[in-house]
Protein backbone atom coordinates (compact mmCIF):
# COMPACT_ATOMS: atom_id res chain seq x y z
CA UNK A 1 17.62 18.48 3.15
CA UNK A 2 17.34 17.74 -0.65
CA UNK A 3 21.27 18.78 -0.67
CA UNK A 4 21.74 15.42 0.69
CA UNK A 5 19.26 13.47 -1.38
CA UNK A 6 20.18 10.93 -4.04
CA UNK A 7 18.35 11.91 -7.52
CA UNK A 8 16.48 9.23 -9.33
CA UNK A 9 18.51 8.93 -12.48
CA UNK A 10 21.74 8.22 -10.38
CA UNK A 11 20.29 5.65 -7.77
CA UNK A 12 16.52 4.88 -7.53
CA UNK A 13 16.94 2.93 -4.77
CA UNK A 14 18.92 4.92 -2.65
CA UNK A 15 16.89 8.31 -3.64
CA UNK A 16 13.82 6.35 -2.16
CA UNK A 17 15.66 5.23 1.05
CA UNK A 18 16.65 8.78 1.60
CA UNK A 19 13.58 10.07 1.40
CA UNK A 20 11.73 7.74 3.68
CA UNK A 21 14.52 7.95 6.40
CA UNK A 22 14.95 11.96 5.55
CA UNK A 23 11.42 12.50 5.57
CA UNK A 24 10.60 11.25 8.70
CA UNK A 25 8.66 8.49 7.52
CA UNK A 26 10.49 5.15 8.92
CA UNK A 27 13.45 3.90 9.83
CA UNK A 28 15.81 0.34 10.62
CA UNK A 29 14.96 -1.22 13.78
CA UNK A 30 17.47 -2.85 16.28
CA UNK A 31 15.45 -6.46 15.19
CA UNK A 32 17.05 -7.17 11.56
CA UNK A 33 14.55 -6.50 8.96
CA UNK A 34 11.62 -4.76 10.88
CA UNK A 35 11.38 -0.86 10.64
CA UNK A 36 10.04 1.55 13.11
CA UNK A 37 7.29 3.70 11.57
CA UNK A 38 7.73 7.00 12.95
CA UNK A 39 4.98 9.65 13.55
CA UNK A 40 4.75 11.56 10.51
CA UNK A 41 5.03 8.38 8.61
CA UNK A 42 2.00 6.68 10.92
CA UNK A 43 0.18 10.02 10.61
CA UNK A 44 -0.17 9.06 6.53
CA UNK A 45 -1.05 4.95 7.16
CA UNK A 46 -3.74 6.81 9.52
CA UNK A 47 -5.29 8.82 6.89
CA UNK A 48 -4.86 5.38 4.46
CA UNK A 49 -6.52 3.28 7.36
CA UNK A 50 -9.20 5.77 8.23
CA UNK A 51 -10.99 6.12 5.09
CA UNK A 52 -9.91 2.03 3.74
CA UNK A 53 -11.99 1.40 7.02
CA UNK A 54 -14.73 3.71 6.30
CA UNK A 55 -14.96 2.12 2.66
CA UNK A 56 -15.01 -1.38 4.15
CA UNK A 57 -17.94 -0.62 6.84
CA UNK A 58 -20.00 1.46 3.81
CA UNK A 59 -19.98 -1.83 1.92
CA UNK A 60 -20.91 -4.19 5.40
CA UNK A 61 -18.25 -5.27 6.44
CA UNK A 62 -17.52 -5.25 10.46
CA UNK A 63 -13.66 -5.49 11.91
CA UNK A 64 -13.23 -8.03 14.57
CA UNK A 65 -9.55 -9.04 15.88
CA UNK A 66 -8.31 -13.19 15.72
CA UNK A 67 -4.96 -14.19 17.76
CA UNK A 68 -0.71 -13.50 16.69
CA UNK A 69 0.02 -17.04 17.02
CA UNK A 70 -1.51 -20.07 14.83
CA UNK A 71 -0.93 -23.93 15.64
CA UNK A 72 1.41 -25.59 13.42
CA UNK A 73 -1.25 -28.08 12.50
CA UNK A 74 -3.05 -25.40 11.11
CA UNK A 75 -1.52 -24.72 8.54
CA UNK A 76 -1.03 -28.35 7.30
CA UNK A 77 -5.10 -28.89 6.80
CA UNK A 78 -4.33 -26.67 3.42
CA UNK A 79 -1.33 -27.94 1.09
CA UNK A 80 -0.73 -25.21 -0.98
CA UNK A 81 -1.88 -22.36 1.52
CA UNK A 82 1.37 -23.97 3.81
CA UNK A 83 3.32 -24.96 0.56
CA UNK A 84 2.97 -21.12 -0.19
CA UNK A 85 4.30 -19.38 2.80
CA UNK A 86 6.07 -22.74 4.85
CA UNK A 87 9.74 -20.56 3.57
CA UNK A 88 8.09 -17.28 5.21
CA UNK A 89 7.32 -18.58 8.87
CA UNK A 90 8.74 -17.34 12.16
CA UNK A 91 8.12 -20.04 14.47
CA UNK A 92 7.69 -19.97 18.26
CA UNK A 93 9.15 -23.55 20.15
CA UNK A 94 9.65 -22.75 23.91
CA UNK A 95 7.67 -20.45 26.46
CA UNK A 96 10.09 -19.58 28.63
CA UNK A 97 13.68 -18.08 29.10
CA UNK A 98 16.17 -18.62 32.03
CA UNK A 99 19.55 -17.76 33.90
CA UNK A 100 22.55 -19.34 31.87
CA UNK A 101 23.92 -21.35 34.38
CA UNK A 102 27.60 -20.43 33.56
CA UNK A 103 26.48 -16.77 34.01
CA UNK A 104 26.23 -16.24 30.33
CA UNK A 105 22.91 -14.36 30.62
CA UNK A 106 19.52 -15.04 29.29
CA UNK A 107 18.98 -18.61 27.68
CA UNK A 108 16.14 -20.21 26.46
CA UNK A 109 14.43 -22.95 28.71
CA UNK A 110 14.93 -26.30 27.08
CA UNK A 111 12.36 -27.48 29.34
CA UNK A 112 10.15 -25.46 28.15
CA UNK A 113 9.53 -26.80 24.66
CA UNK A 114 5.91 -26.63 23.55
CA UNK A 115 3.98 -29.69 22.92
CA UNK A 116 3.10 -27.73 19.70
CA UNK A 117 5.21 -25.05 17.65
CA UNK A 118 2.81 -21.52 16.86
CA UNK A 119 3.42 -19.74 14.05
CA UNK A 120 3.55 -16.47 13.98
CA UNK A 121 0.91 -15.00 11.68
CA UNK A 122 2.14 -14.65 7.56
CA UNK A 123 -1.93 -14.21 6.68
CA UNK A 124 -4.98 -15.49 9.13
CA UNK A 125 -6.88 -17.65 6.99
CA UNK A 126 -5.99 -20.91 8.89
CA UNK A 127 -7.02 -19.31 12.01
CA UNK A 128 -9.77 -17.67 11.58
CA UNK A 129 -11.47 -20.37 9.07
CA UNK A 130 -10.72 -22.68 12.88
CA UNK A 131 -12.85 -19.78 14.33
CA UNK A 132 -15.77 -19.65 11.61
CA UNK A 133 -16.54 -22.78 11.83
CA UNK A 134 -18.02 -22.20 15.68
CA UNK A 135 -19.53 -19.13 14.08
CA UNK A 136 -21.60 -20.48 11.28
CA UNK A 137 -24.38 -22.69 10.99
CA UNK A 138 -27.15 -21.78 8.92
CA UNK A 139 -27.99 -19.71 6.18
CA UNK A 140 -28.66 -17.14 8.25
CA UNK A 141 -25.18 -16.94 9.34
CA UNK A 142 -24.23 -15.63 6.00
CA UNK A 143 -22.71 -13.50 4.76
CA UNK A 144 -20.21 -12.91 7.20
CA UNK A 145 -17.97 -9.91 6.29
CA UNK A 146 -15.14 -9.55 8.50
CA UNK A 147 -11.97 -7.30 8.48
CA UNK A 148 -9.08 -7.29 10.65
CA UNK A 149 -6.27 -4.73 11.24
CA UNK A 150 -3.15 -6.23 12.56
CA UNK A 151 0.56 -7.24 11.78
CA UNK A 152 1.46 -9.77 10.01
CA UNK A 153 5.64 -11.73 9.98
CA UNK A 154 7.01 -13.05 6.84
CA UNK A 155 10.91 -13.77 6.95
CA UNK A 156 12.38 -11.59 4.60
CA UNK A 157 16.15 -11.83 3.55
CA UNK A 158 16.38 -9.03 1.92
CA UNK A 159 14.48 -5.89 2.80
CA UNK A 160 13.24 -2.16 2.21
CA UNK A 161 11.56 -0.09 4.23
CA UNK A 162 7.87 -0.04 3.77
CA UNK A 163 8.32 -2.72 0.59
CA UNK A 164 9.31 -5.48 1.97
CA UNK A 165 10.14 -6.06 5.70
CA UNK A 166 9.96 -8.91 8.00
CA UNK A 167 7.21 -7.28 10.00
CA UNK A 168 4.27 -5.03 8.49
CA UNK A 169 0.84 -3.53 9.05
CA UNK A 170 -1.84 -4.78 7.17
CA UNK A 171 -5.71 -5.19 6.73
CA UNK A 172 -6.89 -8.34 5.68
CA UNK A 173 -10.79 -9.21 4.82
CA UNK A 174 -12.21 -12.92 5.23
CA UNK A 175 -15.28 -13.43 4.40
CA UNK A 176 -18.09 -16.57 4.21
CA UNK A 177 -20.81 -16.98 1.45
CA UNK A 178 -23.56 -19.46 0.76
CA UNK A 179 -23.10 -19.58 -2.96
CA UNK A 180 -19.76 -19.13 -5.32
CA UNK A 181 -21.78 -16.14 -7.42
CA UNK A 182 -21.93 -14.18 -4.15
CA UNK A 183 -18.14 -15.06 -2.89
CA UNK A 184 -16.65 -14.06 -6.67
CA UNK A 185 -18.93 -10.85 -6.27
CA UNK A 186 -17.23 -9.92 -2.86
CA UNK A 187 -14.09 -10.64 -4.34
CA UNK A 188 -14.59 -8.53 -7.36
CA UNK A 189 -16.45 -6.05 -5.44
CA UNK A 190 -13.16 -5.40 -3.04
CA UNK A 191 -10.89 -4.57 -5.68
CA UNK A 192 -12.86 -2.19 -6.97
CA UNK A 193 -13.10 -0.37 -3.34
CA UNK A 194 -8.84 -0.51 -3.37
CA UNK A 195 -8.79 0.72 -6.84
CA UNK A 196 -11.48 3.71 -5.98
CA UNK A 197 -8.71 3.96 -3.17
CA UNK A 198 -5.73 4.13 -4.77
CA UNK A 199 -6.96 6.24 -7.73
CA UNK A 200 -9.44 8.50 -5.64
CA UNK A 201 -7.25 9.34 -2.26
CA UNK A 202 -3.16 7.67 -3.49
CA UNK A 203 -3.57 9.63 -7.08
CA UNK A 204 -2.10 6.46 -8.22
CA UNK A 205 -3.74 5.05 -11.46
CA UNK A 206 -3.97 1.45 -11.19
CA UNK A 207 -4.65 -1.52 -13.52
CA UNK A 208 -7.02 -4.29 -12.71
CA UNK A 209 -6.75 -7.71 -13.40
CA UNK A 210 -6.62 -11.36 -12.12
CA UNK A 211 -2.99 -13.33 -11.60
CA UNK A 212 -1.89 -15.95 -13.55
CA UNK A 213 -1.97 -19.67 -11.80
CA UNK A 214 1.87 -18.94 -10.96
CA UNK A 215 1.26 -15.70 -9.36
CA UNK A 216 -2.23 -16.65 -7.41
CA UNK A 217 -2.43 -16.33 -3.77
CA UNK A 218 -1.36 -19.90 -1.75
CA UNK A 219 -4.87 -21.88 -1.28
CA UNK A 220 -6.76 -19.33 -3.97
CA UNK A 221 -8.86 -20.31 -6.66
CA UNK A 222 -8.75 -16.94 -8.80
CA UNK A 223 -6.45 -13.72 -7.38
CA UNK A 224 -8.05 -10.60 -8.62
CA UNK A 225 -5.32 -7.37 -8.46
CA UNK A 226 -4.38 -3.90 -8.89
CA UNK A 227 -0.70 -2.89 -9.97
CA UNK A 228 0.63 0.70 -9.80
CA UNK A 229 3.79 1.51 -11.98
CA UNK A 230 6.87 3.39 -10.24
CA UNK A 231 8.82 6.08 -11.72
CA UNK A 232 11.51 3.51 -12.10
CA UNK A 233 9.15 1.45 -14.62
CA UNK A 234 8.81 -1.26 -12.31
CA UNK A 235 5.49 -2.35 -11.24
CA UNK A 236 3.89 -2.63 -7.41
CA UNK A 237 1.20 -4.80 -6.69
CA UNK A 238 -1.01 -2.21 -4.75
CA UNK A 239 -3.53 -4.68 -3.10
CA UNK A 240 -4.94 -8.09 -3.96
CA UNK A 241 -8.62 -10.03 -3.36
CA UNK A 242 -9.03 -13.82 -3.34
CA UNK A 243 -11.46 -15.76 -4.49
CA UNK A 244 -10.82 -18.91 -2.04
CA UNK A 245 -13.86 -21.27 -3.43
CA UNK A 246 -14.39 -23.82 -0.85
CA UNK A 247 -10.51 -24.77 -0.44
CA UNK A 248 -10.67 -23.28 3.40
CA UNK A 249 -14.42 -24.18 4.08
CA UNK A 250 -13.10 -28.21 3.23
CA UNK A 251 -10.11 -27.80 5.40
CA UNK A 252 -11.98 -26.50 8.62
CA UNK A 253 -15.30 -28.64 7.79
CA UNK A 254 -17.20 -24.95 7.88
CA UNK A 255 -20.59 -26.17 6.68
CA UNK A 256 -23.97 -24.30 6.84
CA UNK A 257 -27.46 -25.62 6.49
CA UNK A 258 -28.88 -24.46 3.53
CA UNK A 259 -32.63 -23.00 2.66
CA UNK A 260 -33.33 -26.34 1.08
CA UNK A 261 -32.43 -27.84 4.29
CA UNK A 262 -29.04 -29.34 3.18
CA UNK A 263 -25.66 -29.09 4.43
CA UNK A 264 -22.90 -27.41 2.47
CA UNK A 265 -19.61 -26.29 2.73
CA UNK A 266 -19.41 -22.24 2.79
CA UNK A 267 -17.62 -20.21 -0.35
CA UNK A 268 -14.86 -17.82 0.91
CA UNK A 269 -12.86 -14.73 0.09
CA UNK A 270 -9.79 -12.90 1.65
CA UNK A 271 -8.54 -9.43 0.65
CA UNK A 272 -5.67 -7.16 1.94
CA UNK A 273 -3.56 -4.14 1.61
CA UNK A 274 -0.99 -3.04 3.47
CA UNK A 275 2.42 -0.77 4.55
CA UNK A 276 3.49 -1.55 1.00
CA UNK A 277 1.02 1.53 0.03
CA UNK A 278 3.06 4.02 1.87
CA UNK A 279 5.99 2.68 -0.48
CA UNK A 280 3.94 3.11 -3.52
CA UNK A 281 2.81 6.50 -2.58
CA UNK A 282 6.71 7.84 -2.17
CA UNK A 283 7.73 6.12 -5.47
CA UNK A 284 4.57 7.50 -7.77
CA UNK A 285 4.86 10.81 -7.04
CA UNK A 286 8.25 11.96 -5.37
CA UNK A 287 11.15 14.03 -6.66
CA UNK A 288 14.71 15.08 -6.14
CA UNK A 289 13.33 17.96 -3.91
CA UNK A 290 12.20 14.93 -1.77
CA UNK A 291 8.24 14.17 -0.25
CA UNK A 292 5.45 14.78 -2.38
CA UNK A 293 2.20 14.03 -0.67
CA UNK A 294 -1.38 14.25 -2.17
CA UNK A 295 -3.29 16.38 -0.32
CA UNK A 296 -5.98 13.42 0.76
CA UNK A 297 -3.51 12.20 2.46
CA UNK A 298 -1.08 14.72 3.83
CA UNK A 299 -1.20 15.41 7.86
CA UNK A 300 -0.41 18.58 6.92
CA UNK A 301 -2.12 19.75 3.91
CA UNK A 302 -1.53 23.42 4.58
CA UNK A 303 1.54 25.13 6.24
CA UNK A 304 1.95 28.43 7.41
CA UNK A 305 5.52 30.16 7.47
CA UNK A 306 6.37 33.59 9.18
CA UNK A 307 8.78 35.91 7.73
CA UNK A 308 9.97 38.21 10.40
CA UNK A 309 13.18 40.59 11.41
CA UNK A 310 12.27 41.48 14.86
CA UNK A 311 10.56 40.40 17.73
CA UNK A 312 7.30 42.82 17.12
CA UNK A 313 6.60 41.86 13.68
CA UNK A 314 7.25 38.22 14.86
CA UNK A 315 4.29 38.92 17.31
CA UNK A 316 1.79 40.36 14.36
CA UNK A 317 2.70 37.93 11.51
CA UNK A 318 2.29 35.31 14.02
CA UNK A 319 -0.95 36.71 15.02
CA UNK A 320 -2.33 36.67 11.43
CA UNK A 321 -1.25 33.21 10.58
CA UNK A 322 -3.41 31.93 13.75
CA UNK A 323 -6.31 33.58 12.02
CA UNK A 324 -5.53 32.17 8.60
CA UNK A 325 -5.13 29.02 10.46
CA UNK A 326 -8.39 28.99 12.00
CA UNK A 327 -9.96 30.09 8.86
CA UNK A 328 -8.98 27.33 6.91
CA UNK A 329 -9.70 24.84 9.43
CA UNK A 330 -13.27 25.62 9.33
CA UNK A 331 -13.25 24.18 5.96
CA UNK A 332 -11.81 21.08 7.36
CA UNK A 333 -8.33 21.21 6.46
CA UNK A 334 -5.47 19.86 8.13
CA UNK A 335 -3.01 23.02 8.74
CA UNK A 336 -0.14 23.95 10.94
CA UNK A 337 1.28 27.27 11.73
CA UNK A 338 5.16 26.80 11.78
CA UNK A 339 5.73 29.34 15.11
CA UNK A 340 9.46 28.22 15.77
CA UNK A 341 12.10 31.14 16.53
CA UNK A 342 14.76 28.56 16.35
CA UNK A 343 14.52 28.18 12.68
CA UNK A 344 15.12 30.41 10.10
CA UNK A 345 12.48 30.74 7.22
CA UNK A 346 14.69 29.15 4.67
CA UNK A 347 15.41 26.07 7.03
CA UNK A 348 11.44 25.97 7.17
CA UNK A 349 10.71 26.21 3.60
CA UNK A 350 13.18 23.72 2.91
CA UNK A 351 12.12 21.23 5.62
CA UNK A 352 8.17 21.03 4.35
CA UNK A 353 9.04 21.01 0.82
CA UNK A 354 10.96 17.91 1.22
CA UNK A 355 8.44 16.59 3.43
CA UNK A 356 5.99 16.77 0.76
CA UNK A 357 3.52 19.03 2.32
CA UNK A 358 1.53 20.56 -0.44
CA UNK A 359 0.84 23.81 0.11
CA UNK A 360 3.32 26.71 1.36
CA UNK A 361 1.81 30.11 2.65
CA UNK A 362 4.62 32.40 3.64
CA UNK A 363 3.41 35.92 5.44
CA UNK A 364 6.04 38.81 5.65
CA UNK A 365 5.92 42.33 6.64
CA UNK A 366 5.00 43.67 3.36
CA UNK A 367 2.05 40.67 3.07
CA UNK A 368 0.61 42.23 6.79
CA UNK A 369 0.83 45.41 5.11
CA UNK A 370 -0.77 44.30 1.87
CA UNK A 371 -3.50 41.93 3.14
CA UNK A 372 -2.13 39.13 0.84
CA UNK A 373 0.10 35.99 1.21
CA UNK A 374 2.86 33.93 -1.05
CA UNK A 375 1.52 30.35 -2.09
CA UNK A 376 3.59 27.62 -2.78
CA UNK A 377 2.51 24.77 -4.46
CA UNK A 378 4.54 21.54 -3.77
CA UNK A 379 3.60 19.86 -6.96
CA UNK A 380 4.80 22.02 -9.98
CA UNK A 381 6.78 24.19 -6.83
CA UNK A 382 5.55 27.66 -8.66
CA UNK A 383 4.23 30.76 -6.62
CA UNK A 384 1.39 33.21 -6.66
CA UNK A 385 0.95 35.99 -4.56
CA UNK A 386 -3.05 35.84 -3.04
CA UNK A 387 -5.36 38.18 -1.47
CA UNK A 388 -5.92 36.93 2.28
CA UNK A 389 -9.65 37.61 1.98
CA UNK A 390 -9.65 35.65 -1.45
CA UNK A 391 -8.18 32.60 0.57
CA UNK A 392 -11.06 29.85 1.93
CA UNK A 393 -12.28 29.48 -1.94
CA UNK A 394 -8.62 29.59 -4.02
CA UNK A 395 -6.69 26.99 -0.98
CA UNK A 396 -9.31 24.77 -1.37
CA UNK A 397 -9.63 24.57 -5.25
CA UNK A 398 -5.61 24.65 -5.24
CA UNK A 399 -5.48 21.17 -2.88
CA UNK A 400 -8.35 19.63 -5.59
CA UNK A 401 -5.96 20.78 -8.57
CA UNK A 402 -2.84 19.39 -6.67
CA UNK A 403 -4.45 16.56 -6.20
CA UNK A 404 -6.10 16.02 -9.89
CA UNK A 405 -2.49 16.97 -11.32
CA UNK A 406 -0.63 13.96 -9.18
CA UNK A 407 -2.68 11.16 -10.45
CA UNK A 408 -2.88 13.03 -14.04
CA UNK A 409 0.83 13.05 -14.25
CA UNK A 410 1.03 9.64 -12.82
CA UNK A 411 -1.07 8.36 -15.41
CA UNK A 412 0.46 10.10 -18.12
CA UNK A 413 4.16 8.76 -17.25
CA UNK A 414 2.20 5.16 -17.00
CA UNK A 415 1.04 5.85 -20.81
CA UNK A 416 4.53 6.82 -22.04
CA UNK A 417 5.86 3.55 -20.50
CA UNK A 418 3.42 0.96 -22.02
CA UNK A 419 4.27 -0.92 -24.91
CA UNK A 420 3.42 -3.42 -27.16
CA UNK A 421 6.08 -6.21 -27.70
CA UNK A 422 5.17 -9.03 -30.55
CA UNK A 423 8.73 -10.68 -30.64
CA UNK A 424 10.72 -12.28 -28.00
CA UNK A 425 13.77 -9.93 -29.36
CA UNK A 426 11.85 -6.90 -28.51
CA UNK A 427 10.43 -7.99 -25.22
CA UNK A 428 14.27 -7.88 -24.16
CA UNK A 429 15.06 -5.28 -25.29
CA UNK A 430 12.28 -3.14 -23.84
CA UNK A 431 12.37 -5.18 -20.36
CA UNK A 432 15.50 -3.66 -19.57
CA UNK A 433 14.68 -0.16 -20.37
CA UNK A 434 11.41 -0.60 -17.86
CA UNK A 435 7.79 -0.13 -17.91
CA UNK A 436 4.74 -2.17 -18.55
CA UNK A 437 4.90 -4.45 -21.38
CA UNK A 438 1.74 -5.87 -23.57
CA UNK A 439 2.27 -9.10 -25.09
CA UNK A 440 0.56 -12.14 -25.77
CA UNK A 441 1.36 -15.25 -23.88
CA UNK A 442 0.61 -19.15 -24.76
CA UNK A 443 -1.24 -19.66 -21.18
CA UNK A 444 0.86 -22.23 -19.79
CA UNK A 445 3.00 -22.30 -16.63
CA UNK A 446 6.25 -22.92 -18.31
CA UNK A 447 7.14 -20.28 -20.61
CA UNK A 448 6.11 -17.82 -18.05
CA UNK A 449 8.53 -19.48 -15.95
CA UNK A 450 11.02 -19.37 -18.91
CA UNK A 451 10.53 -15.51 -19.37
CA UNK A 452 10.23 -14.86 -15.56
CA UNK A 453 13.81 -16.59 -15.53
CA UNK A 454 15.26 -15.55 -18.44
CA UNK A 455 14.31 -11.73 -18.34
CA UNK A 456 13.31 -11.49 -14.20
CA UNK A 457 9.58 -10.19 -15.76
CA UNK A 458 6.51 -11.80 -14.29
CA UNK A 459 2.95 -11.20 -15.65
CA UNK A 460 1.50 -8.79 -13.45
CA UNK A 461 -1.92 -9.30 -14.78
CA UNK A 462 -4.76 -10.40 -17.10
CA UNK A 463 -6.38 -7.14 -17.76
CA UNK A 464 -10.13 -7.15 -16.89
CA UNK A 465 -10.61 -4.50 -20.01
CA UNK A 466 -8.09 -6.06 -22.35
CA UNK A 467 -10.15 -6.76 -25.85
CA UNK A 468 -9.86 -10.18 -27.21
CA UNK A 469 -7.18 -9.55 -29.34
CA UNK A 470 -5.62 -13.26 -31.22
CA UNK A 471 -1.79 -13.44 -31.85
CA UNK A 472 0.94 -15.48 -31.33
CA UNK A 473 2.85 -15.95 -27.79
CA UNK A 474 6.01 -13.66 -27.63
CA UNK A 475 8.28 -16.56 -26.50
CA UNK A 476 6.95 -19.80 -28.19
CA UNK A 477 4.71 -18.46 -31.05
CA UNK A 478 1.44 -20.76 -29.98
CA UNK A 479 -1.60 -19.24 -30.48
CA UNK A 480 -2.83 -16.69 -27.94
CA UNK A 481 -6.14 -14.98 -27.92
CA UNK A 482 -5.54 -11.90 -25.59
CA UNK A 483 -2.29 -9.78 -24.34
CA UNK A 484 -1.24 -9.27 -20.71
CA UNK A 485 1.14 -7.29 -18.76
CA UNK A 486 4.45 -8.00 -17.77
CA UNK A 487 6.77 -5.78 -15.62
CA UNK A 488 9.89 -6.30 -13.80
CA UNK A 489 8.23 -5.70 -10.20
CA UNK A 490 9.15 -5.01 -6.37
């Protein structure tokens, strides 16, 4: 399979569209810029939406599901939440198709116009802040933490799979506070559970910061984020929290009655993540053998390989890997015995070290024999031969090491491709070799406008652990008093 794979010096792009199609993950769909997730690639978003759900409900937070389609007028109560995403909308206009008359097949009913257009979701915060306001009262209403698992459509032009398509599967948090010191605490609080995420389970080291006005979320007052750098030097944005202020509580007239007995308008938040992980995951730690999965969040974190000649040692290796199986499933790991006569070994060990599975045991005659077993370790790809009775204890520390070892070379790439630019000559330079770039900006709107035009960088951030640090802009020389990042960026 990696015969057939594009490396990442000679096309990045294509070398991660071949392995996500190779690799089982996704595909195109028949509908122009939607992909069909298949099941090894939904087996993954499972293990990402399992324990992202488990995270959310340790910290309160209950899900609850709000409706696909959103009035028009919704979306007009908040001008720059529709100003933000009005270019994104698929809108719905009729309810019903008919016979073409001239036997032309299926046509839309003009009849059948409705009095007023849905939109199909792009984010829920219209909708459900329409729904919260039936929901809250008092005081004692509050806090209400809810998350909601569901798809979201925003028309995309161009697209790539898992990145950016028209359709994609998302989480996305809303919640309702009596005071602005306990809605910025949420906010804060819930990048800080996608950054334990993406560091702890992705092995992807992440920075954390808040957006610059250009870059905030439509309707936001303050867009707290965590961005992940590719092995191309470009930067992801990994997940994003919103501190909404009272923008949405105004627009739907949400209003509580307070302890002092008064009545005020609610302080909100909204946070998401989404298919765009899966992306990250392939670019941060993939190679030109293909898939490279940590082993948090492999389906199969262990497989197990016969080596055979005949059909009688077929029978006893086979018989051995079931009990090797078993074994290490009593320690809770995910592990499959690959069984198949109608592939060769080769074809085997060539199919699950492309699809990123990170640990290989291969049992031949001489291994029955010998009571041991070949490991394969899809990270560094080196071998060690292993005792079979030495097995529970070494597996188990190899999967930890594997995973340790992704997110320690991750971060160490990240570290070689950081720099610190103080002239606008240099930022230009170094913007077209890639990687995250330190420099110090003037604050306003327009020359990050300028440099987002001129060089196609946008800040990705204002580091939360940046020091205060005074200097000069890179692009207009004003005074500055702290660096941030800029990347080129999917």
């Amino acid at each position: 399979m990696a015969k057939d794979l594009s490396t990442r010096e000679e096309n990045y792009s294509q070398w991660y569209t071949d392995i996500v199609t190779k690799a089982d993950l996704a595909e195109n769909s028949a509908v122009r810029g939607c992909m069909v997730i298949k099941p090894y690639g939904y087996a993954i978003w499972e293990r990402m939406q399992a324990e992202l759900d488990k995270m959310f409900k340790d910290t309160g937070h209950q899900n609850a599901y709000f409706p696909l389609f959103i009035p028009k007028s919704f979306f007009s109560k908040e001008a720059s939440h529709v100003e933000g995403f009005a270019k994104e909308c698929a809108v719905v206009t009729h309810y019903r198709l008919k016979n073409d008359e001239n036997g032309k097949g299926i046509v839309v009913d003009e009849a059948a116009k409705l009095e007023e257009e849905l939109i199909v979701r792009p984010t829920s915060e219209t909708i459900i802040w329409d729904t919260y306001r039936g929901w809250i009262q008092s005081y004692r209403d509050l806090p209400l933490l809810i998350n909601q698992w569901a798809n979201v459509v925003r028309w995309e032009m161009r697209t790539r799979l898992f990145l950016r398509t028209a359709e994609f599967l998302w989480q996305e948090g809303h919640t309702a506070h009596a005071t602005r010191e306990e809605a910025v605490a949420e906010a804060e609080q819930m990048l800080r559970v996608y950054a334990e995420f993406a560091e702890s389970w992705m092995a992807i080291p992440v920075l954390k910061g808040v957006k610059s006005a250009n870059e905030r979320f439509a309707g936001a007052v303050e867009t707290y984020c965590i961005e992940a750098m590719m092995q191309d030097g470009k930067a992801l944005q990994a997940g994003t929290s919103h501190f909404l202020g009272q923008n949405f509580a105004k627009a739907f007239d949400v209003q509580f009655l307070s302890k002092e007995n008064k009545l005020e308008h609610v302080w909100a938040t909204s946070w998401g993540v989404s298919t765009r992980l899966m992306g990250a995951l392939v670019m941060t730690h993939s190679d030109d053998n293909g898939l490279v999965l940590p082993p948090k969040l492999a389906p199969i974190q262990v497989v197990i390989v016969p080596i055979y000649r005949n059909e009688e040692q077929y029978r006893a290796i086979c018989d051995k890997g079931l009990e090797i199986k078993k074994q290490l499933e009593k320690l809770g790991l995910r592990v499959k015995l690959d069984d198949r006569d109608t592939q060769k070994p080769g074809f085997k060990f060539n199919e699950w070290e492309f699809k990123g599975v990170p640990v290989r045991l291969a049992i031949g005659p001489r291994d029955l024999e010998n009571g041991t077993v070949e490991v394969a370790r899809r990270d560094t790809l080196e071998k060690e031969v292993l005792h079979i009775q030495d097995i529970d204890q070494k597996i188990s520390h190899l999967l930890d090491q594997i995973q340790q070892n992704l997110f320690q070379k991750a971060l160490d790439f990240r570290t070689a491709n950081t720099f610190k630019v103080d002239s606008w000559e240099e930022f230009k330079i170094q913007i077209e070799k890639g990687g995250f770039i330190e420099a110090h900006w003037d604050g306003t709107a327009e020359t990050e406008q300028f440099i987002k035009d001129e060089t196609k960088a946008t800040i990705r951030l204002i580091p939360f652990d940046g020091e205060a640090e005074a200097g000069k802009c890179v692009f207009s020389g004003k005074p500055s008093a702290r660096r941030v990042v800029f990347a080129r960026s999917y």
